[in-house]
Protein backbone atom coordinates (compact mmCIF):
# COMPACT_ATOMS: atom_id res chain seq x y z
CA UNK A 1 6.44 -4.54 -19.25
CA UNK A 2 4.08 -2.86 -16.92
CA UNK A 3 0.47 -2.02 -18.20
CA UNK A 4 -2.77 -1.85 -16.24
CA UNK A 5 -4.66 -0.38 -19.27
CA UNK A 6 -6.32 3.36 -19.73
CA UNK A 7 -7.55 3.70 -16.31
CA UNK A 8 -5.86 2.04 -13.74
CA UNK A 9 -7.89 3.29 -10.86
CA UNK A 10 -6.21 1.59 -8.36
CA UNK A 11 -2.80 2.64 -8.97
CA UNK A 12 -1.39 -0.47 -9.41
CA UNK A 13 0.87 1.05 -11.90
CA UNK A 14 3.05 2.66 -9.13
CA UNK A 15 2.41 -0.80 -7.11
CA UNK A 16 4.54 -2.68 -9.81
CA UNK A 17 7.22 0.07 -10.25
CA UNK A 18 8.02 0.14 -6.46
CA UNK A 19 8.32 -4.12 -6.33
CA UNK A 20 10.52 -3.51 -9.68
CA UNK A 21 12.97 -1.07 -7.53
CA UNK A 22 12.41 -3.82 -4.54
CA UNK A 23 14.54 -6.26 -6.84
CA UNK A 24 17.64 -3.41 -7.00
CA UNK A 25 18.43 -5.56 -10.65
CA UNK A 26 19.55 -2.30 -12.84
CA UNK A 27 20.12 -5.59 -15.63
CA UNK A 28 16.66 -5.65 -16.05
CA UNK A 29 14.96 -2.66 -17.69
CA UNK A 30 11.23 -1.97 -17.40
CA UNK A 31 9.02 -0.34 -19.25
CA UNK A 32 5.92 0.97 -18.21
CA UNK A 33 2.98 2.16 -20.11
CA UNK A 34 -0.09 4.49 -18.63
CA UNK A 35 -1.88 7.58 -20.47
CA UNK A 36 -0.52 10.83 -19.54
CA UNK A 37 -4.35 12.02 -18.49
CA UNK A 38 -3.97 9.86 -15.87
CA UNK A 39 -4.85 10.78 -12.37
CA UNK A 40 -1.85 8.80 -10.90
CA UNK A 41 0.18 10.77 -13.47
CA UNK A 42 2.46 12.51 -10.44
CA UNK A 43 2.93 9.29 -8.49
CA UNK A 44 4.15 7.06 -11.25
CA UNK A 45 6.54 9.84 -12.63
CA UNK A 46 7.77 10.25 -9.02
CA UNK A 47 8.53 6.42 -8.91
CA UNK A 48 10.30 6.71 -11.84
CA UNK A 49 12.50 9.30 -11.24
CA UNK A 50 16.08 8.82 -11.56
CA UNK A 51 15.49 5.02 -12.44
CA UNK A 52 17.69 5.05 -15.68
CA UNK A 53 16.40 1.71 -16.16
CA UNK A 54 12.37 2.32 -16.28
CA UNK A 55 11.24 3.64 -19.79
CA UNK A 56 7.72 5.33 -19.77
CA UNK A 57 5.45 5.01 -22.24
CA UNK A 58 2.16 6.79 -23.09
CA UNK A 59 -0.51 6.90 -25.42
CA UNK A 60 0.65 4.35 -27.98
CA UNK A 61 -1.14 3.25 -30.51
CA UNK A 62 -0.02 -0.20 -30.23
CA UNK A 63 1.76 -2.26 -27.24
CA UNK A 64 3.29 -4.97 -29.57
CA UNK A 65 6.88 -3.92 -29.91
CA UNK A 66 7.39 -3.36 -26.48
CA UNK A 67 5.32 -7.26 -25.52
CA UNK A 68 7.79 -8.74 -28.29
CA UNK A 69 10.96 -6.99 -26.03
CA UNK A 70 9.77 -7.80 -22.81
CA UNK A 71 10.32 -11.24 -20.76
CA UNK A 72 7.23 -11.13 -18.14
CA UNK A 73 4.11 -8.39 -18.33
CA UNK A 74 2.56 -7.27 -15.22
CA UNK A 75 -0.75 -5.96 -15.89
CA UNK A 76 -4.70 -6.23 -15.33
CA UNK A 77 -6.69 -9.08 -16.76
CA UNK A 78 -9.02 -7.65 -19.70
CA UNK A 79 -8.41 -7.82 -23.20
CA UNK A 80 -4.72 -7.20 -22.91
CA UNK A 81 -4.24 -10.87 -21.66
CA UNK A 82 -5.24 -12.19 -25.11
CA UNK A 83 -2.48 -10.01 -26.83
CA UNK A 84 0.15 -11.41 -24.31
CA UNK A 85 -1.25 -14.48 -25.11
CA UNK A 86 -0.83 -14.52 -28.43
CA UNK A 87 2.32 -12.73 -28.12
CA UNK A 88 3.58 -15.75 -26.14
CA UNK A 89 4.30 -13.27 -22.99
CA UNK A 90 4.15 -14.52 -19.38
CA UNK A 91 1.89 -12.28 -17.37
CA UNK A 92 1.52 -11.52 -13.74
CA UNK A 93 -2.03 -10.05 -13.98
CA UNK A 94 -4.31 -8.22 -11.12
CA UNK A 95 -8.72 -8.28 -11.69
CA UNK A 96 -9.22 -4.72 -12.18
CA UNK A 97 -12.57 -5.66 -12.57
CA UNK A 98 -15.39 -8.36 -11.64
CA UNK A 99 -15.17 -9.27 -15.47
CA UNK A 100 -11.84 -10.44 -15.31
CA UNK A 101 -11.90 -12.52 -12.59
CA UNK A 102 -13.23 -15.35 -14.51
CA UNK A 103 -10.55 -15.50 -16.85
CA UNK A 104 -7.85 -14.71 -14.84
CA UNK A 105 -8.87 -18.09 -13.09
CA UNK A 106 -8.92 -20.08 -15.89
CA UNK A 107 -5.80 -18.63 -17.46
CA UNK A 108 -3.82 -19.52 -13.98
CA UNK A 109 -4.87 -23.38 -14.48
CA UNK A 110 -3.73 -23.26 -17.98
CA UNK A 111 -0.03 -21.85 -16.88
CA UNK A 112 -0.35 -18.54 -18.70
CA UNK A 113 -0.75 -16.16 -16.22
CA UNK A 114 0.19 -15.77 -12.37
CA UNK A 115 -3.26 -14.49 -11.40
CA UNK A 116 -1.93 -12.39 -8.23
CA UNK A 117 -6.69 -11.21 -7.01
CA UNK A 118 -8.12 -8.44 -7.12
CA UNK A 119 -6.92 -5.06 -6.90
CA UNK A 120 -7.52 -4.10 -3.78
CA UNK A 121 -6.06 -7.03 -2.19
CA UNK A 122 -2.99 -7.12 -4.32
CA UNK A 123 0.38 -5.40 -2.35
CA UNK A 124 3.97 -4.29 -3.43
CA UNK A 125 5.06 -7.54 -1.61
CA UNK A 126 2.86 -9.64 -3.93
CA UNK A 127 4.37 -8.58 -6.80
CA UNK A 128 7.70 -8.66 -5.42
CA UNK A 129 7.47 -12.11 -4.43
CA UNK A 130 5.93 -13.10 -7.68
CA UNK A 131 8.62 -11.43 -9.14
CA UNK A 132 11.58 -12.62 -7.77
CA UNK A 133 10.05 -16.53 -8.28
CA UNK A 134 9.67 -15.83 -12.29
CA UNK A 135 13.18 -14.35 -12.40
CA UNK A 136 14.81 -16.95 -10.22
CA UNK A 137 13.02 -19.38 -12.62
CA UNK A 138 13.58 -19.00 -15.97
CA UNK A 139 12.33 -22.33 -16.93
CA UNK A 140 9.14 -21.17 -15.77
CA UNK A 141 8.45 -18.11 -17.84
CA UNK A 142 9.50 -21.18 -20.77
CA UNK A 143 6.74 -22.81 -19.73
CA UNK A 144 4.13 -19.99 -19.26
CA UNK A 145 5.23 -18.72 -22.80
CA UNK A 146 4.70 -21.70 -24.33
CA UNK A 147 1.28 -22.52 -22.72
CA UNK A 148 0.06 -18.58 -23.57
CA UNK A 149 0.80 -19.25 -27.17
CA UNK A 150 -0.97 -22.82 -27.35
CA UNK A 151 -4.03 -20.70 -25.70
CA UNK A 152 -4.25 -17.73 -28.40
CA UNK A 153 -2.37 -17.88 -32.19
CA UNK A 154 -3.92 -14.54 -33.25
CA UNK A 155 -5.74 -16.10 -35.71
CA UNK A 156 -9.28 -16.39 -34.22
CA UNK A 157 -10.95 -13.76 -36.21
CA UNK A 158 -10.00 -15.84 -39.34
CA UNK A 159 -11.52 -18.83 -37.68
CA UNK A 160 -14.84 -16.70 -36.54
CA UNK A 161 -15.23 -15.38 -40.67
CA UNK A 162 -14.59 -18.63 -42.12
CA UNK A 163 -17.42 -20.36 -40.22
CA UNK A 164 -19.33 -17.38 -40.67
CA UNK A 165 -18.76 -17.55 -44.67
CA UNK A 166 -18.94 -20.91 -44.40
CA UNK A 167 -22.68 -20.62 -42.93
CA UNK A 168 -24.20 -18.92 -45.88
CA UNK A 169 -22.17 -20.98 -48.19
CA UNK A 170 -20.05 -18.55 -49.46
């Protein structure tokens, strides 16, 4: 699964899709999500192009169904990285911002996440390479699931109410 969120200004997007075709595995299917208003629109389409195994997504109102399908996520840092979390989904992630630099970090010491830098810095042969380790490793993504889902259980919200409930004694 391939999602750098609504903006993906750096066209990472098309980044992932060529490393995907760099693998030549027509087993593995990948599906890609970006908004149709975006201005990398013609390039990712382009890289798609008579790939019978990349779906393309846009504008859903939810990525769940497609995290619960998918193996690995490549995608930026933000508030996705809790869903995959949660979701139990091994990430390759890229800081599309300075605010997700931070926790890109920490999720990379916790075994979540391969935390690949910043944008600008990150290449086609990056993601390859990352790539081709997680496949060749299946024991890995194991492991990465299993520590995303001791990091996030979806239930945090729950948590946050109760204490605040809790707190006026309700």
């Amino acid at each position: 699964l391939v999602y750098f969120g609504g903006v993906d200004e750096h066209n990472l997007t098309s980044r992932a899709i060529s490393a995907y075709k760099a693998l030549n595995n027509p087993d593995i299917e990948l599906d890609v999500v970006f908004p149709m208003n975006s201005i990398h629109v013609n390039a990712i389409n382009k890289h798609a192009l008579n790939c019978k195994s990349i779906n393309i997504h846009s504008n859903l109102k939810t990525l769940a169904p497609l995290m619960n399908n998918a193996d690995v996520s490549i995608g930026a840092g933000g508030t996705t990285s809790w869903e995959r979390c949660c979701m139990g989904l091994p990430a390759i992630t890229v800081s599309d911002g300075e605010n997700q630099k931070m926790t890109n970090n920490k999720l990379a010491k916790l075994g979540a996440i391969k935390y690949l830098g910043e944008a600008r810095s990150v290449t086609v042969n990056k993601i390859y390479d990352t790539l081709l380790n997680l496949i060749s490793s299946p024991d890995k993504i194991k492991e990465m699931s299993k520590s995303a889902k001791e990091l996030c259980d979806g239930n945090g919200s729950k948590r946050v109410a109760g204490h605040i409930l809790e707190s006026f004694n309700i």
